[in-house]
C-alpha atoms as a PDB file:
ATOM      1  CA  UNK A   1      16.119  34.271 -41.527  1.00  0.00           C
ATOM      2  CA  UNK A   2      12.882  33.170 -40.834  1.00  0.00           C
ATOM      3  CA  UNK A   3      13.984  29.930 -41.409  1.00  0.00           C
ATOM      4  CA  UNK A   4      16.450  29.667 -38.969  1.00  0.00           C
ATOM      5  CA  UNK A   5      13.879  31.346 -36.294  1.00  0.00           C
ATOM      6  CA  UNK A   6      11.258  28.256 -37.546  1.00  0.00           C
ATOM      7  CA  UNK A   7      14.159  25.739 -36.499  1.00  0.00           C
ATOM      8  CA  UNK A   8      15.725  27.436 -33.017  1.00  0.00           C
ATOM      9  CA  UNK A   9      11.935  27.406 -32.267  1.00  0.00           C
ATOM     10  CA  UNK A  10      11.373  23.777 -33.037  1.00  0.00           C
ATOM     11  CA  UNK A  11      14.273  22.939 -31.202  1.00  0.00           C
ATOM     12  CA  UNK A  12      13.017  24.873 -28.221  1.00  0.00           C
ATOM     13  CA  UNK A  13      10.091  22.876 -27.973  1.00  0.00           C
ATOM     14  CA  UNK A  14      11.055  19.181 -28.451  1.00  0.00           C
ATOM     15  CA  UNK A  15      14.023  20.675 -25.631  1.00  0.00           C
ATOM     16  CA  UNK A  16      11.374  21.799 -23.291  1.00  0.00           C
ATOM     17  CA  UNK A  17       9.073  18.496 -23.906  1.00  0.00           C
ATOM     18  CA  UNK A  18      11.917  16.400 -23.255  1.00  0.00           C
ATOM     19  CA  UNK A  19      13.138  18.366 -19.930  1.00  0.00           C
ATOM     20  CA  UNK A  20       9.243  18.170 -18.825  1.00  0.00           C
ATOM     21  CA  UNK A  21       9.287  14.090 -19.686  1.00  0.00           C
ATOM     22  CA  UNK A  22      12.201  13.248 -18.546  1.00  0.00           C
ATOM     23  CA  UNK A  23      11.465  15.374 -14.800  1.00  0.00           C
ATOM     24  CA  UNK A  24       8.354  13.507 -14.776  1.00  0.00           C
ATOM     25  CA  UNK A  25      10.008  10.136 -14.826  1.00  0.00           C
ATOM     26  CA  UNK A  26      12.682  10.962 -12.640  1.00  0.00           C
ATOM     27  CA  UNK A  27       9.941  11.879 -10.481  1.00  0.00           C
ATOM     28  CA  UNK A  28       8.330   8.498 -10.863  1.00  0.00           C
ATOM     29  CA  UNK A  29      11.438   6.569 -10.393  1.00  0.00           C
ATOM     30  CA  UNK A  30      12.243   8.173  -7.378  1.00  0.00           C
ATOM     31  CA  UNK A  31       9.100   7.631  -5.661  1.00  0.00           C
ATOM     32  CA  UNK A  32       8.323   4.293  -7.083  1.00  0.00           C
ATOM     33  CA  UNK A  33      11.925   3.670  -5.221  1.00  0.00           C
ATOM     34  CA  UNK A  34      10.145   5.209  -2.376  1.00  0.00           C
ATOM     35  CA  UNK A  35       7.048   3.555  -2.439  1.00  0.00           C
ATOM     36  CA  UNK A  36       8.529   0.322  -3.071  1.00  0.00           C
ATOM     37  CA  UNK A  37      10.621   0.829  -0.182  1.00  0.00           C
ATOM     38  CA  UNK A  38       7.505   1.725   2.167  1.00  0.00           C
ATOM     39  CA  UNK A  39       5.168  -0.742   1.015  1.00  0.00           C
ATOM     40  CA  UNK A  40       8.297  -4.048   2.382  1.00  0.00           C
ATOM     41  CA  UNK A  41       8.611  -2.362   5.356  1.00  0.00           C
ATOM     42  CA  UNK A  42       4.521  -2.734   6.068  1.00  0.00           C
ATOM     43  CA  UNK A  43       4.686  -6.496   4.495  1.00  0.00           C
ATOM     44  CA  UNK A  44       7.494  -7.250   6.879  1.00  0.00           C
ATOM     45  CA  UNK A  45       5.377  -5.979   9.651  1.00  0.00           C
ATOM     46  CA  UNK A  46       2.743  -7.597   8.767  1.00  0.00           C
ATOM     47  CA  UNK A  47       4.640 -11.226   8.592  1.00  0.00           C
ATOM     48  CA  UNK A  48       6.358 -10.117  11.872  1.00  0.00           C
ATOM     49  CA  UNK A  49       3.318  -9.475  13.327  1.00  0.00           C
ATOM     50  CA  UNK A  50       4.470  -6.006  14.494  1.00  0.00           C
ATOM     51  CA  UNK A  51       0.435  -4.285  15.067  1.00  0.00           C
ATOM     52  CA  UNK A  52       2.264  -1.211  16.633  1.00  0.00           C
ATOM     53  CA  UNK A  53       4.517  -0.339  13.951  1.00  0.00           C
ATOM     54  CA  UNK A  54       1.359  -1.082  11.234  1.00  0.00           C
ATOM     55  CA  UNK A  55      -0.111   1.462  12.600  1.00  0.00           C
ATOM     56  CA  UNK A  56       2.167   3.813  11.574  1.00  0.00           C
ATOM     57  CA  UNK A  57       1.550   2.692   7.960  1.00  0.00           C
ATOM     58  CA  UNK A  58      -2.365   3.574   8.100  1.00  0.00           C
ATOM     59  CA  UNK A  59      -3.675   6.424   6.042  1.00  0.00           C
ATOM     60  CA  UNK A  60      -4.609   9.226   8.198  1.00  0.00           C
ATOM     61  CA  UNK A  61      -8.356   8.438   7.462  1.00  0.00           C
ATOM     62  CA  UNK A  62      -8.215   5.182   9.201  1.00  0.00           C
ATOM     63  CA  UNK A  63      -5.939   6.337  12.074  1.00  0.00           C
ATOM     64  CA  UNK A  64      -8.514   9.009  12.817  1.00  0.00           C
ATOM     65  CA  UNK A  65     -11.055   6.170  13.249  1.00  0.00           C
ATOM     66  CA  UNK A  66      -8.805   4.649  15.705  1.00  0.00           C
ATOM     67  CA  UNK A  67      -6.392   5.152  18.360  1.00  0.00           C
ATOM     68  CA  UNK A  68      -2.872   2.835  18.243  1.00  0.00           C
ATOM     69  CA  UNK A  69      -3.817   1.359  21.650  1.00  0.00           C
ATOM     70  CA  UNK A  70      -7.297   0.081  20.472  1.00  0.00           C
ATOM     71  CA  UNK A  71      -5.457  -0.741  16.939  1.00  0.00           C
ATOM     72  CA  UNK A  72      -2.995  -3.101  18.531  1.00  0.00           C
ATOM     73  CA  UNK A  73      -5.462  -4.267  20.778  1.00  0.00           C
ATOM     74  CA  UNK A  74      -8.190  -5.157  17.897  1.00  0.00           C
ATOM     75  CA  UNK A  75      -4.880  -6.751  15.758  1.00  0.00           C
ATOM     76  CA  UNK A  76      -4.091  -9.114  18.622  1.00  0.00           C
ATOM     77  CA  UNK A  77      -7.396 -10.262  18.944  1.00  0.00           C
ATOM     78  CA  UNK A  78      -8.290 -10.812  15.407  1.00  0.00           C
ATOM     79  CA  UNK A  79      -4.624 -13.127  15.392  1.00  0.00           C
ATOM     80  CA  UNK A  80      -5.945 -15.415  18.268  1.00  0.00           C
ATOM     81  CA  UNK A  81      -8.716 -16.573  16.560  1.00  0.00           C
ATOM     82  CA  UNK A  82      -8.552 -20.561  16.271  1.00  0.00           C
ATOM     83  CA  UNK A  83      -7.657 -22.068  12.941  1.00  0.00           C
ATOM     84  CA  UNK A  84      -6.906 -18.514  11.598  1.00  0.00           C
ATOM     85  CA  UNK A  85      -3.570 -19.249   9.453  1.00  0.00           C
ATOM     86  CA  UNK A  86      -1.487 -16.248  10.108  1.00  0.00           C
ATOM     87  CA  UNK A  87      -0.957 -13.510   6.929  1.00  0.00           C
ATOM     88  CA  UNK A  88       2.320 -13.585   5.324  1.00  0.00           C
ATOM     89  CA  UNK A  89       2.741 -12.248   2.231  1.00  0.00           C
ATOM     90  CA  UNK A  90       5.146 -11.570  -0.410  1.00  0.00           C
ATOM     91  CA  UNK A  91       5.097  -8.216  -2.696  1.00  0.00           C
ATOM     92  CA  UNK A  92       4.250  -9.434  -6.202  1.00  0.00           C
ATOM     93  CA  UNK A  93       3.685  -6.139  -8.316  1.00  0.00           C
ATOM     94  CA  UNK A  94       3.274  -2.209  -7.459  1.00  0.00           C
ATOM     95  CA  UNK A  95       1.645   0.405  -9.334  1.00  0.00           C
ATOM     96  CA  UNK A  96       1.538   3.926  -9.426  1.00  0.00           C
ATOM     97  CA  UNK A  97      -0.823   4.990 -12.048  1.00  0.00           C
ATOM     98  CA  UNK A  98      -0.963   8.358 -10.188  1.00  0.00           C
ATOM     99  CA  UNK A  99       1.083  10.653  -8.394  1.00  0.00           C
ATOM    100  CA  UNK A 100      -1.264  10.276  -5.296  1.00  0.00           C
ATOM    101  CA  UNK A 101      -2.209   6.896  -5.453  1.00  0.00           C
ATOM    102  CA  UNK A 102      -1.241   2.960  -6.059  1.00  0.00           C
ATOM    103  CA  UNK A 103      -1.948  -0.534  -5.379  1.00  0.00           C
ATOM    104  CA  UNK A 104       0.171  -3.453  -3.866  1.00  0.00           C
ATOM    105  CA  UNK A 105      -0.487  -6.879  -4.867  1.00  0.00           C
ATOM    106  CA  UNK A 106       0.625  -9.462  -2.221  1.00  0.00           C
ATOM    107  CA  UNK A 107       1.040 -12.848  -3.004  1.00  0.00           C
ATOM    108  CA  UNK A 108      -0.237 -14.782   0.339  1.00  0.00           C
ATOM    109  CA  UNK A 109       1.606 -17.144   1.677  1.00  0.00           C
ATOM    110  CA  UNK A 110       0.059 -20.667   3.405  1.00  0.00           C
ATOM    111  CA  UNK A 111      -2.860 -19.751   2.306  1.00  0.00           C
ATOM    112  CA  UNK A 112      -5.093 -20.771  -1.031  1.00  0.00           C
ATOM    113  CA  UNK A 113      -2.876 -21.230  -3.709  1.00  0.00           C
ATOM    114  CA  UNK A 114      -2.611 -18.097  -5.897  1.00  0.00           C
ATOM    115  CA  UNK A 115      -4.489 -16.422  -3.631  1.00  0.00           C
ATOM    116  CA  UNK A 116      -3.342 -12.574  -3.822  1.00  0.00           C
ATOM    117  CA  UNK A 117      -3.645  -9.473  -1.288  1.00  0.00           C
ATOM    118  CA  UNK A 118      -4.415  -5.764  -2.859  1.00  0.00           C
ATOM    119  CA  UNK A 119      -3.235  -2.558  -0.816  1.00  0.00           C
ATOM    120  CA  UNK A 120      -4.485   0.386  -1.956  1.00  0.00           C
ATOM    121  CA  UNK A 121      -1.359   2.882  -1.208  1.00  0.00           C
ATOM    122  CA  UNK A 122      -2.189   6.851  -0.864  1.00  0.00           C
ATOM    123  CA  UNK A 123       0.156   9.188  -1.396  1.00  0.00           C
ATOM    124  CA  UNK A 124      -0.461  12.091   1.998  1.00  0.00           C
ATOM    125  CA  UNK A 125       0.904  14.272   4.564  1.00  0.00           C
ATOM    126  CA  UNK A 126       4.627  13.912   1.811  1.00  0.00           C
ATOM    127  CA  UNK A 127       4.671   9.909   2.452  1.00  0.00           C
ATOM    128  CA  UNK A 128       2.999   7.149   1.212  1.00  0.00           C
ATOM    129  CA  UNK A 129       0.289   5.243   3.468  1.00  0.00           C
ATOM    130  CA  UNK A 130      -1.957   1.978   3.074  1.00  0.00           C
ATOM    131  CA  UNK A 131      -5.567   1.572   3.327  1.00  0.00           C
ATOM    132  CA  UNK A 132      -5.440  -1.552   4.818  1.00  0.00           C
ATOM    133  CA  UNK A 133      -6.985  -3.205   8.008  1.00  0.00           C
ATOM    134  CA  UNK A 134      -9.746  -1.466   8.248  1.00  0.00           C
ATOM    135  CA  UNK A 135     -12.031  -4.935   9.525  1.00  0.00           C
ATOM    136  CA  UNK A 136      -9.566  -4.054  12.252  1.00  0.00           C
ATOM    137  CA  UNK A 137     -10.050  -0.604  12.688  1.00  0.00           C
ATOM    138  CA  UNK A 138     -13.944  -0.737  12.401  1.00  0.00           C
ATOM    139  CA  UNK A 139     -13.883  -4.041  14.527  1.00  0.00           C
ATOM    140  CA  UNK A 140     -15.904  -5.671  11.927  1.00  0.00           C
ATOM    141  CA  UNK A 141     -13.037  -8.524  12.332  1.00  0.00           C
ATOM    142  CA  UNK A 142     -15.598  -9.681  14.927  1.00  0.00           C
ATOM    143  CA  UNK A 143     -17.728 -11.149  12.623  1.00  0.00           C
ATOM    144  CA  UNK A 144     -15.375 -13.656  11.033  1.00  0.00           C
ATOM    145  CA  UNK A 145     -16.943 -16.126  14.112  1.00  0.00           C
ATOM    146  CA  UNK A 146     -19.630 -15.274  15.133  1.00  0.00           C
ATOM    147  CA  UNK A 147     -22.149 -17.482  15.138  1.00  0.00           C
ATOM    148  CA  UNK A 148     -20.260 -20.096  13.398  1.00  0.00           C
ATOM    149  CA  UNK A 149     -20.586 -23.332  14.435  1.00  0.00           C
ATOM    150  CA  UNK A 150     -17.100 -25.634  13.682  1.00  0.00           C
ATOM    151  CA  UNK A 151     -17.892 -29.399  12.995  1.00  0.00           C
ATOM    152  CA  UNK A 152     -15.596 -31.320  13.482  1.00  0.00           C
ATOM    153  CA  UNK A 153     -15.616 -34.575  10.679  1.00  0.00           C
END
């Protein structure tokens, strides 16, 4: 008898471990999807340059900094600076290490060959959001020019 209790019990547990594994990758499927999903819609803003609707994307942190008028405003700036090649990227890879965190890696386009674009992605407020921009948001984009002279060869 007690071998039979030994066995049901067994089976219990690699039940129970299974059910728990497989939950957490359904889990992380879904919001990988999700994720996945968020982080093309803020590339394709970015390569339409669409400031208004990348604001929406900002983590709350970097919203609080700024206000959308001022972020649209700084954005539109920083793009009419001369021989400034405008961003457009491509999503290469996304991780989600963490339930509350990631990274995007961008390849960018007409640009330095190979040269790549990192997101950090925050999981907040039941959405994901991207730390991203803040030279915009801090208006430390400013400083790309100043005081640079251009020679021209």
């Amino acid at each position: 008898m007690k071998k039979y209790i030994v066995i049901i019990w067994f089976i219990l547990v690699v039940l129970s471990v299974s059910c728990s594994t497989n939950r957490d990758l359904t889990w992380h499927n879904a919001n990988f999807t999700h994720a996945t999903e968020r982080t093309e819609s803020l590339v394709r803003a970015i390569n339409e340059n669409r400031p208004r609707e990348i604001y929406g994307y900002l983590t709350q942190d970097l919203r609080e900094r700024i206000g959308e008028d001022a972020f649209v405003s700084n954005y539109q700036e920083d793009c009419t600076y001369p021989y400034l090649t405008p961003l457009y990227l491509f999503l290469a890879e996304l991780t989600l290490p963490q339930r509350n965190d990631g990274l995007a890696v961008c390849t960018v386009a007409s640009r330095l060959e190979g040269e790549e674009y990192t997101i950090p992605i925050r999981y907040e407020n039941g959405d994901y959001y991207f730390f991203v921009f803040k030279d915009i948001v801090d208006g430390s984009y400013k400083d790309k020019f100043a005081n640079k002279v251009v020679k021209w060869i």
